[in-house]
PDB file of N, CA and C in Angstrom:
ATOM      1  N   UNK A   1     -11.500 -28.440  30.904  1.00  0.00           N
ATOM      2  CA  UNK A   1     -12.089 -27.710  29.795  1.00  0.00           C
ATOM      3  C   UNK A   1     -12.275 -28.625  28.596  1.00  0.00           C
ATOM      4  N   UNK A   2     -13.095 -28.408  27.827  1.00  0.00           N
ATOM      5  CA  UNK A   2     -13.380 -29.273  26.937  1.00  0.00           C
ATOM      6  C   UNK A   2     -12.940 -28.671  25.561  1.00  0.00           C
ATOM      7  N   UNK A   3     -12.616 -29.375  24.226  1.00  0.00           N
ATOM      8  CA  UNK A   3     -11.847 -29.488  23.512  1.00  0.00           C
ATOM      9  C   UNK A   3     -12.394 -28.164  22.983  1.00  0.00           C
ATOM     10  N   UNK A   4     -10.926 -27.246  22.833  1.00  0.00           N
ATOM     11  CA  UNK A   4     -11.615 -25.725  21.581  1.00  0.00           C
ATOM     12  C   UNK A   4     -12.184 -24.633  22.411  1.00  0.00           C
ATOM     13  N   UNK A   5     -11.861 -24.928  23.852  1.00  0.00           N
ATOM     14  CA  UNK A   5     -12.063 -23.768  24.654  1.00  0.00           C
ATOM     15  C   UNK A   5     -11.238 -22.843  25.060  1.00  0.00           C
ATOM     16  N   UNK A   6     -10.095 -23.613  24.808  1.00  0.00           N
ATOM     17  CA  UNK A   6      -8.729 -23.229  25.394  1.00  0.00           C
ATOM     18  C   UNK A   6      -8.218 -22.679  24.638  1.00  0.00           C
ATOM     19  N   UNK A   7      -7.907 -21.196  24.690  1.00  0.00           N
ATOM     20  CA  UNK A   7      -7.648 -20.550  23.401  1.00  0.00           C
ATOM     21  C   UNK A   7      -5.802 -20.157  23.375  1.00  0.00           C
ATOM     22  N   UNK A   8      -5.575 -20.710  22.243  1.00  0.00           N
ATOM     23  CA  UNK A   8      -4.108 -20.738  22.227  1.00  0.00           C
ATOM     24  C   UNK A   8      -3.000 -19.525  21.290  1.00  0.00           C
ATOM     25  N   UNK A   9      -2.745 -19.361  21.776  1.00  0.00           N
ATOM     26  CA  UNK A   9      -1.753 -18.217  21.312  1.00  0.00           C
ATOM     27  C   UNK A   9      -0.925 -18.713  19.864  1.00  0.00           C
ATOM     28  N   UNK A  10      -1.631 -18.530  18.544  1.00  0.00           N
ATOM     29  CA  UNK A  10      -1.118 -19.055  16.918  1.00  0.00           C
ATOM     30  C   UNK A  10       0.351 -18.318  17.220  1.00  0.00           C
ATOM     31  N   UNK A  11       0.967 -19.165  17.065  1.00  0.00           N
ATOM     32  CA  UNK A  11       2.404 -18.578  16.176  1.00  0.00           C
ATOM     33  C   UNK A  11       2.328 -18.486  14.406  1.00  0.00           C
ATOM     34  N   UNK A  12       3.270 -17.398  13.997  1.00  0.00           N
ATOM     35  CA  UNK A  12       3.110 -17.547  13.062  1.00  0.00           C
ATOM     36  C   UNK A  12       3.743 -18.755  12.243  1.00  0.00           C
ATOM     37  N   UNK A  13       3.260 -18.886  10.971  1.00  0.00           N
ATOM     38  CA  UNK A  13       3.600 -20.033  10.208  1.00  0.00           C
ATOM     39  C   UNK A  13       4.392 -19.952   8.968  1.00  0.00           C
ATOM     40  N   UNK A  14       4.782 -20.625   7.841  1.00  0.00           N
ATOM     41  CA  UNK A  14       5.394 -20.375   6.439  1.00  0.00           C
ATOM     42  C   UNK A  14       6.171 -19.534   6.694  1.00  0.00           C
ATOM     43  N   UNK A  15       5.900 -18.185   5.536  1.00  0.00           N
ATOM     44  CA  UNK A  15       6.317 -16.610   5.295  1.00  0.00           C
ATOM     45  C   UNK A  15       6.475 -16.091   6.211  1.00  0.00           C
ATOM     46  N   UNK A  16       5.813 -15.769   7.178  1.00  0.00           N
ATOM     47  CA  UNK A  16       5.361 -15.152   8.368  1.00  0.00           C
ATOM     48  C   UNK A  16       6.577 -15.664   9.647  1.00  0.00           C
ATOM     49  N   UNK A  17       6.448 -16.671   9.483  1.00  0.00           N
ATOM     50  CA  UNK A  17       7.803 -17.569  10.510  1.00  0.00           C
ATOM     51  C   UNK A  17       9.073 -17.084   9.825  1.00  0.00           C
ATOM     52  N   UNK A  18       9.668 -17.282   8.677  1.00  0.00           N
ATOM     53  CA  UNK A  18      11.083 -16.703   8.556  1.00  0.00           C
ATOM     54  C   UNK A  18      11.470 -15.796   9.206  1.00  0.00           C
ATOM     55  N   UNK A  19      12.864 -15.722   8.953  1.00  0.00           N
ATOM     56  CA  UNK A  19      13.477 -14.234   9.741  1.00  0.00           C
ATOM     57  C   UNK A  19      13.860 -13.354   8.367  1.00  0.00           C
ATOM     58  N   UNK A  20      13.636 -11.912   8.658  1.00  0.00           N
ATOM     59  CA  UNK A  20      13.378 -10.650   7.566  1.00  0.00           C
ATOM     60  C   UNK A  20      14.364 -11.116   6.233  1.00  0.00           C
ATOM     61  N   UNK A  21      15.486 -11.364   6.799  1.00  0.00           N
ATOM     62  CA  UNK A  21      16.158 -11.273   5.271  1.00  0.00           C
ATOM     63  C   UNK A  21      16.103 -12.790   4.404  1.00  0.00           C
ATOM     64  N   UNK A  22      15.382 -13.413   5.288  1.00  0.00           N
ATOM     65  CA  UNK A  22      14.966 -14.374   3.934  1.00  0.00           C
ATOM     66  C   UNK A  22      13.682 -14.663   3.617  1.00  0.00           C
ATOM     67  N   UNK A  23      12.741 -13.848   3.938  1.00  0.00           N
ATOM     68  CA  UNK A  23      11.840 -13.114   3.408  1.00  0.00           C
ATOM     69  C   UNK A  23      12.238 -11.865   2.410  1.00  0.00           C
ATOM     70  N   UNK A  24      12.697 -11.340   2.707  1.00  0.00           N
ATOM     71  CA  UNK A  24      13.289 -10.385   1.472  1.00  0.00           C
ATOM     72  C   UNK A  24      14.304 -10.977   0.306  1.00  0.00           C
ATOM     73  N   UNK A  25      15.257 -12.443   0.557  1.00  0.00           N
ATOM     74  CA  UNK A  25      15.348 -12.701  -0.687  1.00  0.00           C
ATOM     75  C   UNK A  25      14.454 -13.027  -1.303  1.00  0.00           C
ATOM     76  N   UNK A  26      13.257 -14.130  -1.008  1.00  0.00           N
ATOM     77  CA  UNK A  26      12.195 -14.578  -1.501  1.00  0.00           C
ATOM     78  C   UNK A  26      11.402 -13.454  -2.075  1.00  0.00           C
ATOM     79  N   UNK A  27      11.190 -12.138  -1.857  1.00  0.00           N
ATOM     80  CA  UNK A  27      10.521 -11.374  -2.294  1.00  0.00           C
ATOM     81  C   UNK A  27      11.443 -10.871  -3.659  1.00  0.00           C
ATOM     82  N   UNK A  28      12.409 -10.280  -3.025  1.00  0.00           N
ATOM     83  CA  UNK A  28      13.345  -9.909  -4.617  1.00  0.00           C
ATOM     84  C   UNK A  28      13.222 -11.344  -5.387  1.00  0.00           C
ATOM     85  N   UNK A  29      12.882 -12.527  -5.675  1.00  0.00           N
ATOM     86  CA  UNK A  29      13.002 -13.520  -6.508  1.00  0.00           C
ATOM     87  C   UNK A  29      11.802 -13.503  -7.145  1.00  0.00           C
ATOM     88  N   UNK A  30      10.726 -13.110  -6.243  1.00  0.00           N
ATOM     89  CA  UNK A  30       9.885 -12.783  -6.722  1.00  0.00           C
ATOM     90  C   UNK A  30       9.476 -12.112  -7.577  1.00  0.00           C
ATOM     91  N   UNK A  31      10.022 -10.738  -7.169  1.00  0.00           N
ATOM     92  CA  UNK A  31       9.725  -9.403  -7.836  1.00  0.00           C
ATOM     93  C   UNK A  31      10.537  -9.276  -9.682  1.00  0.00           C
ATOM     94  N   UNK A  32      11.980 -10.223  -9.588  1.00  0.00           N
ATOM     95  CA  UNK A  32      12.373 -10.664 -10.358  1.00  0.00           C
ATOM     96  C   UNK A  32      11.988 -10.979 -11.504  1.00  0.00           C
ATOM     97  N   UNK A  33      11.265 -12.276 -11.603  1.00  0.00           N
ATOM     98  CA  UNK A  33      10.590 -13.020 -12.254  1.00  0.00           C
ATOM     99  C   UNK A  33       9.310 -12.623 -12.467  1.00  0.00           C
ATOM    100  N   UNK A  34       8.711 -11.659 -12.220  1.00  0.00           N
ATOM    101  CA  UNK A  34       7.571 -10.679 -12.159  1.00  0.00           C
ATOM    102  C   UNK A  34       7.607 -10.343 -13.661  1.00  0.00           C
ATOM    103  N   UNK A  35       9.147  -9.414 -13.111  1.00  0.00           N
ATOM    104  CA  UNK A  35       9.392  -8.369 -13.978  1.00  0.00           C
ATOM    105  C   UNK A  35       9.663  -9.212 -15.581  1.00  0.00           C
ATOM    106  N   UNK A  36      10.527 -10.385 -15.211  1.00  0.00           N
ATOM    107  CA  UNK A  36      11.179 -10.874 -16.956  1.00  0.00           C
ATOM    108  C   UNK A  36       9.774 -11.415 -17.489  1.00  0.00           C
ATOM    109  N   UNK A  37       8.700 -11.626 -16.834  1.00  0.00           N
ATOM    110  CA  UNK A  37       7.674 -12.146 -17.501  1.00  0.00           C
ATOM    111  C   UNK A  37       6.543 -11.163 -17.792  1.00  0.00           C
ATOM    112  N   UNK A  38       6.971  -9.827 -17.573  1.00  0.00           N
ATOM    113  CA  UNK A  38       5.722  -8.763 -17.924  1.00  0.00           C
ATOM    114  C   UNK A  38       4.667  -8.549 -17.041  1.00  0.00           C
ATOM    115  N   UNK A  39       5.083  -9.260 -15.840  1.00  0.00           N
ATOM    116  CA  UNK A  39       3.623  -8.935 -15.284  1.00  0.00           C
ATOM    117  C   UNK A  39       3.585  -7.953 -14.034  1.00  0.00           C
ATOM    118  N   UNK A  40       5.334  -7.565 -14.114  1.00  0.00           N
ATOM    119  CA  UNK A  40       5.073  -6.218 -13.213  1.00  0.00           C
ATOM    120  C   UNK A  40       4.681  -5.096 -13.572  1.00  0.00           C
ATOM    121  N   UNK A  41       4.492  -4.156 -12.527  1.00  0.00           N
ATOM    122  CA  UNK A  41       3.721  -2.831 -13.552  1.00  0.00           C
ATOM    123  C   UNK A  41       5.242  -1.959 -13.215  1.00  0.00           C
ATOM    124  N   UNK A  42       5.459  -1.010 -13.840  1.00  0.00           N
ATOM    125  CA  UNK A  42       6.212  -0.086 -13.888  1.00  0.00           C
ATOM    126  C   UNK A  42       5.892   0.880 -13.350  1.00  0.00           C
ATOM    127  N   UNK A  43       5.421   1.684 -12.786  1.00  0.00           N
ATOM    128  CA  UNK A  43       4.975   3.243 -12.738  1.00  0.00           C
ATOM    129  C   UNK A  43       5.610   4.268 -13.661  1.00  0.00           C
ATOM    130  N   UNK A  44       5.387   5.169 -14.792  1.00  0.00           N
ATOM    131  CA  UNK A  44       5.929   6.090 -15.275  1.00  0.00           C
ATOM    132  C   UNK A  44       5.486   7.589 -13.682  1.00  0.00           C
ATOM    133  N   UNK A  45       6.191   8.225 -14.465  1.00  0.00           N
ATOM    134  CA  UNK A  45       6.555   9.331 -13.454  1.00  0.00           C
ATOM    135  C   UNK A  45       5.095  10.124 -13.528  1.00  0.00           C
ATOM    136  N   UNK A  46       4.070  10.112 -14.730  1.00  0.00           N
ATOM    137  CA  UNK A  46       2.712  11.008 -14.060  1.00  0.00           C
ATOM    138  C   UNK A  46       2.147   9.729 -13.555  1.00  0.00           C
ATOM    139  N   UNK A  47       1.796   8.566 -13.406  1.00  0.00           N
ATOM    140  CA  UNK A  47       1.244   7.727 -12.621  1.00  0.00           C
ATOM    141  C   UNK A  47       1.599   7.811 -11.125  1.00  0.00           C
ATOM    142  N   UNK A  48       2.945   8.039 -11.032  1.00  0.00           N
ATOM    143  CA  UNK A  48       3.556   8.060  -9.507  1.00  0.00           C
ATOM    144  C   UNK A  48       2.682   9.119  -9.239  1.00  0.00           C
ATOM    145  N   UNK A  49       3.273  10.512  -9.641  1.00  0.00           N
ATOM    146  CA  UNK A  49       2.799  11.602  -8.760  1.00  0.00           C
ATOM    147  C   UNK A  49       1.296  11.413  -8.875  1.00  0.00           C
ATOM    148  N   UNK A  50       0.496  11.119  -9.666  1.00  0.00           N
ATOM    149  CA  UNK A  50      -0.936  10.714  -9.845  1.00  0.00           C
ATOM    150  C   UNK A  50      -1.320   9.952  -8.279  1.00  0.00           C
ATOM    151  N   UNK A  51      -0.511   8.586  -8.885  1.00  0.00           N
ATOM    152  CA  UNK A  51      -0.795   8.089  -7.369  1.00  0.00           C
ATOM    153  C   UNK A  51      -0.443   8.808  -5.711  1.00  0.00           C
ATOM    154  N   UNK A  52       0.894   9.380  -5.707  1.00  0.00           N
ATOM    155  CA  UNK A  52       0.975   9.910  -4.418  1.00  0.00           C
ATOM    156  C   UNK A  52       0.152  11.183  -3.820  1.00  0.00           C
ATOM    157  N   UNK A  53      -0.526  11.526  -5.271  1.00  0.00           N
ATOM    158  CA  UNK A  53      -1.683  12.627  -4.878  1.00  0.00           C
ATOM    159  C   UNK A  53      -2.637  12.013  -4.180  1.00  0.00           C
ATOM    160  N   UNK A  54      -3.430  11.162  -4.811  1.00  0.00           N
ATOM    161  CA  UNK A  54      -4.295  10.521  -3.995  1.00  0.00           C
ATOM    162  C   UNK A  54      -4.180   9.931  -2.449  1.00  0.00           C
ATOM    163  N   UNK A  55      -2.927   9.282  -2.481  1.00  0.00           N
ATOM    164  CA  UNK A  55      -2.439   9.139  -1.037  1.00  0.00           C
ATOM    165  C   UNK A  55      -2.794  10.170  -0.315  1.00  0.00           C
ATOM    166  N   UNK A  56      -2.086  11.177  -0.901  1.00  0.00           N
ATOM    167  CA  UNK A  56      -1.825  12.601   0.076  1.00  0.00           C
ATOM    168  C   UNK A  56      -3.264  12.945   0.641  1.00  0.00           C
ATOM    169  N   UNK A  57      -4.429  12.803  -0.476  1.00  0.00           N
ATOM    170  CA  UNK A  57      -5.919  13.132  -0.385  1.00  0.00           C
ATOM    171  C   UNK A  57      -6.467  12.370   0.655  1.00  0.00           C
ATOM    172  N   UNK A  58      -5.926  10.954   0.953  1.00  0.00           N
ATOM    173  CA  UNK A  58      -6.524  10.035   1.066  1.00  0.00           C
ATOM    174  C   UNK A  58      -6.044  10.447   2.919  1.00  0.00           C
ATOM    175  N   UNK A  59      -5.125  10.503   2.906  1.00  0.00           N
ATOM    176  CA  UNK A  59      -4.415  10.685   4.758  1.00  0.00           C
ATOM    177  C   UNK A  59      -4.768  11.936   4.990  1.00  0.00           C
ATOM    178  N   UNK A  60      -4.544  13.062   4.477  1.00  0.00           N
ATOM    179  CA  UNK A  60      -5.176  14.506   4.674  1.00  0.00           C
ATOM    180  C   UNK A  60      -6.366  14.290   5.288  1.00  0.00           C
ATOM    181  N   UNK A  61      -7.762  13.433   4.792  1.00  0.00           N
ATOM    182  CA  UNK A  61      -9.255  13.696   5.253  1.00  0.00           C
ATOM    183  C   UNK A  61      -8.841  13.202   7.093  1.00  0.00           C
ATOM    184  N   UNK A  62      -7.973  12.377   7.407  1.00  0.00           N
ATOM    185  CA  UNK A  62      -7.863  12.337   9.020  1.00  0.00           C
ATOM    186  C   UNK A  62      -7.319  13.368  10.083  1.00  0.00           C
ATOM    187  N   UNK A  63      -7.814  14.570  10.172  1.00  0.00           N
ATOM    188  CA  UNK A  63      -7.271  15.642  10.603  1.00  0.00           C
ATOM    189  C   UNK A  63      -6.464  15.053  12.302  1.00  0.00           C
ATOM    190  N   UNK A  64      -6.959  14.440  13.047  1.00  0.00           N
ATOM    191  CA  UNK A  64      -6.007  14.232  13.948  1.00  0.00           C
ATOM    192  C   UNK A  64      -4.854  13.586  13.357  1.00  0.00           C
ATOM    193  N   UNK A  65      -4.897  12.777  12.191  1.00  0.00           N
ATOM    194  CA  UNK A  65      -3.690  11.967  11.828  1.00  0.00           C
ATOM    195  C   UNK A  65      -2.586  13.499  11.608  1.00  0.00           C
ATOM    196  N   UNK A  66      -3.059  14.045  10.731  1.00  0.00           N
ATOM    197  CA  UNK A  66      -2.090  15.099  10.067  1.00  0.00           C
ATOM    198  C   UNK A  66      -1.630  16.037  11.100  1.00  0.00           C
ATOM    199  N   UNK A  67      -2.743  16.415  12.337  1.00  0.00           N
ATOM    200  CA  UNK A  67      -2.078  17.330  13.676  1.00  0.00           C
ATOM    201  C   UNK A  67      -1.069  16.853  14.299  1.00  0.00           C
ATOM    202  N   UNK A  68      -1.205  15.221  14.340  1.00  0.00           N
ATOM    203  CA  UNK A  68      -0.031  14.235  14.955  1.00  0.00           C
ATOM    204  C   UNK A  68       1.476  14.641  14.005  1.00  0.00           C
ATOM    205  N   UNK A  69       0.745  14.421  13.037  1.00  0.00           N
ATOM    206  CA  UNK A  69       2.574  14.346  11.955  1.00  0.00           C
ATOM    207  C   UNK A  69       2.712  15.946  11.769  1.00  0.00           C
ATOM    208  N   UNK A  70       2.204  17.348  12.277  1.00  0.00           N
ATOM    209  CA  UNK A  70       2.825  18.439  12.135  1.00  0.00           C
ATOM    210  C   UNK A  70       3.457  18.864  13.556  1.00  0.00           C
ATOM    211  N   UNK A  71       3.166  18.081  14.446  1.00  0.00           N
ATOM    212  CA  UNK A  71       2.661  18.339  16.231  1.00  0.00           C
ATOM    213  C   UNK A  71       4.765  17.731  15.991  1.00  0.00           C
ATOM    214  N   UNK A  72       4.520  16.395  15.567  1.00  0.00           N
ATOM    215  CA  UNK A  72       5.990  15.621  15.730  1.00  0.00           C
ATOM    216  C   UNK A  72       7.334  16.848  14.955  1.00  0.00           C
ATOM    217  N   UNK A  73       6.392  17.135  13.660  1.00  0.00           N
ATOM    218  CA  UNK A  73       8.076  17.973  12.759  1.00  0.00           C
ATOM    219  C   UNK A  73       7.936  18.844  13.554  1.00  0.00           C
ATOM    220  N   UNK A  74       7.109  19.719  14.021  1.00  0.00           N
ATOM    221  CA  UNK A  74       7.708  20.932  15.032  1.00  0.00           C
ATOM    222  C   UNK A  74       8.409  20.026  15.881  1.00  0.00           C
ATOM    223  N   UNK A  75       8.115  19.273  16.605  1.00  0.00           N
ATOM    224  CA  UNK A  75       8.874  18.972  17.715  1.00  0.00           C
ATOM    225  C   UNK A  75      10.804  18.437  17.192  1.00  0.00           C
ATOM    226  N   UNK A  76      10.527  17.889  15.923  1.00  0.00           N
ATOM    227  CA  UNK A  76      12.263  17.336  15.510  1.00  0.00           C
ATOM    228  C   UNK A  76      12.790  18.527  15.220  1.00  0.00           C
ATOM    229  N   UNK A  77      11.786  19.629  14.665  1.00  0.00           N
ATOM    230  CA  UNK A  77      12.651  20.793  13.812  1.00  0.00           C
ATOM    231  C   UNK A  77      13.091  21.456  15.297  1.00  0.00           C
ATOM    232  N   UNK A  78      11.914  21.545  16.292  1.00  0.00           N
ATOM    233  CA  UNK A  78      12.933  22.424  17.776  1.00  0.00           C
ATOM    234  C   UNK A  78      14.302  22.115  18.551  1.00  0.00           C
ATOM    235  N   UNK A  79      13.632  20.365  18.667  1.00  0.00           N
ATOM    236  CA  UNK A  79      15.153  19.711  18.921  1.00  0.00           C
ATOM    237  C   UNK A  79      16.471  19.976  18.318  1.00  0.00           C
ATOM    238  N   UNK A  80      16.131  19.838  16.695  1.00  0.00           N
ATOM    239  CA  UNK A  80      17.479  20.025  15.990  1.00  0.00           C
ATOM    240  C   UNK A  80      17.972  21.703  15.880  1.00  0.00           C
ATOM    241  N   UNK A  81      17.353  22.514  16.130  1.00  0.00           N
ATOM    242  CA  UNK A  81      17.228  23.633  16.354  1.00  0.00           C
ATOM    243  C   UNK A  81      17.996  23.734  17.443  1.00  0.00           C
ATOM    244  N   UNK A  82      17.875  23.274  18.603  1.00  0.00           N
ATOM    245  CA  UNK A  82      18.703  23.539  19.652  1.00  0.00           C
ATOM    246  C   UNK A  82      19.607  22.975  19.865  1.00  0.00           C
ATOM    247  N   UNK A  83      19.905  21.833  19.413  1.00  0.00           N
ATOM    248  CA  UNK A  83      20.837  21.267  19.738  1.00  0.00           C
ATOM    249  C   UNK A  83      22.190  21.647  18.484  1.00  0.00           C
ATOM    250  N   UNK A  84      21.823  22.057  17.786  1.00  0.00           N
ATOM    251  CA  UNK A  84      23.049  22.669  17.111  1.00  0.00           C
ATOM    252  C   UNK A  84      23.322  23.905  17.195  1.00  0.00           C
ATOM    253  N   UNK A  85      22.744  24.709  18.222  1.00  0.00           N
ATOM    254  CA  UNK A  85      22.986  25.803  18.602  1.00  0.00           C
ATOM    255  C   UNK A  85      23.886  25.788  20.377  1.00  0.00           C
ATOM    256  N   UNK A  86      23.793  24.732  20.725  1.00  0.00           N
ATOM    257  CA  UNK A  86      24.315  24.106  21.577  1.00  0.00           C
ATOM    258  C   UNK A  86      25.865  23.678  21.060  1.00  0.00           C
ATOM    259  N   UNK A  87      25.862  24.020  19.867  1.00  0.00           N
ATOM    260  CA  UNK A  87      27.574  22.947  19.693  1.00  0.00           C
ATOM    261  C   UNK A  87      27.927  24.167  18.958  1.00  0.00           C
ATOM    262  N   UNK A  88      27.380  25.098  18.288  1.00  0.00           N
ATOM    263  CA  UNK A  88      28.098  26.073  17.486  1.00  0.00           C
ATOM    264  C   UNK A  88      29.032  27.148  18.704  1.00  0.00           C
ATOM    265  N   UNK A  89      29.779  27.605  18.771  1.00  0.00           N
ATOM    266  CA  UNK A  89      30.199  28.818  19.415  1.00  0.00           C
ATOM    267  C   UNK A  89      29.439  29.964  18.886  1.00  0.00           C
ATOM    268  N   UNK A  90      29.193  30.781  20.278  1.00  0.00           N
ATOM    269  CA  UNK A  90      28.312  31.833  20.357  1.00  0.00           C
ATOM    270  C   UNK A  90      29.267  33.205  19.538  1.00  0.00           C
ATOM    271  N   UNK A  91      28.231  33.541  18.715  1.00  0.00           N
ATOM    272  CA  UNK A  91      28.294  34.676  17.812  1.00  0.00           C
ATOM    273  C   UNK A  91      29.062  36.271  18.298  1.00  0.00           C
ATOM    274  N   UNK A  92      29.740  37.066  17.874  1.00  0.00           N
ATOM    275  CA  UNK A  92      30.619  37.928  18.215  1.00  0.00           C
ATOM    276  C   UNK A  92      29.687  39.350  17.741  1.00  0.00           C
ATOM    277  N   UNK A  93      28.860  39.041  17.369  1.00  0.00           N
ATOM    278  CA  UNK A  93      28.330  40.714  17.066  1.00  0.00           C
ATOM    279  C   UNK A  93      28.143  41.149  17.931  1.00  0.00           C
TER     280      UNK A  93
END
């Protein structure tokens, strides 16, 4: 095969190559020095909910997404439903 045909499987590199928690100190050092120099943003509390509205707007328009995530809580709320009815002792009325 001739050169650049052979397609090779990239590992990752830098950032991407560490292992999680030293990527996460590097990020808190980051986020750090963000902050003492003003250039992080803060969120006040109507910006948050401001913003998580839009989220909410924003994932809502995928109706299979949202059938998936009501399809799953029925399914944790039945599980946990039964299974602690499974450990309680049965009722005397």
């Amino acid at each position: 095969m001739a050169h650049g045909e052979e397609k090779e499987r990239k590992r990752p590199r830098g950032f991407a190559a560490m292992d999680a928690d030293k990527q996460r100190q590097i990020a808190s050092k980051g986020g750090k020095v963000a902050h003492e120099r003003g250039h992080a943003h803060e969120f006040k509390p109507e910006e948050a909910r401001e913003a998580g509205r839009k989220g909410g707007m924003a994932v809502s328009r995928d109706r299979k997404h949202m059938a998936e995530i009501g399809r799953l809580g029925g399914e944790a709320r039945s599980q946990s439903r039964s299974s602690s009815q499974q450990q309680s002792p049965p009722s005397t009325r």
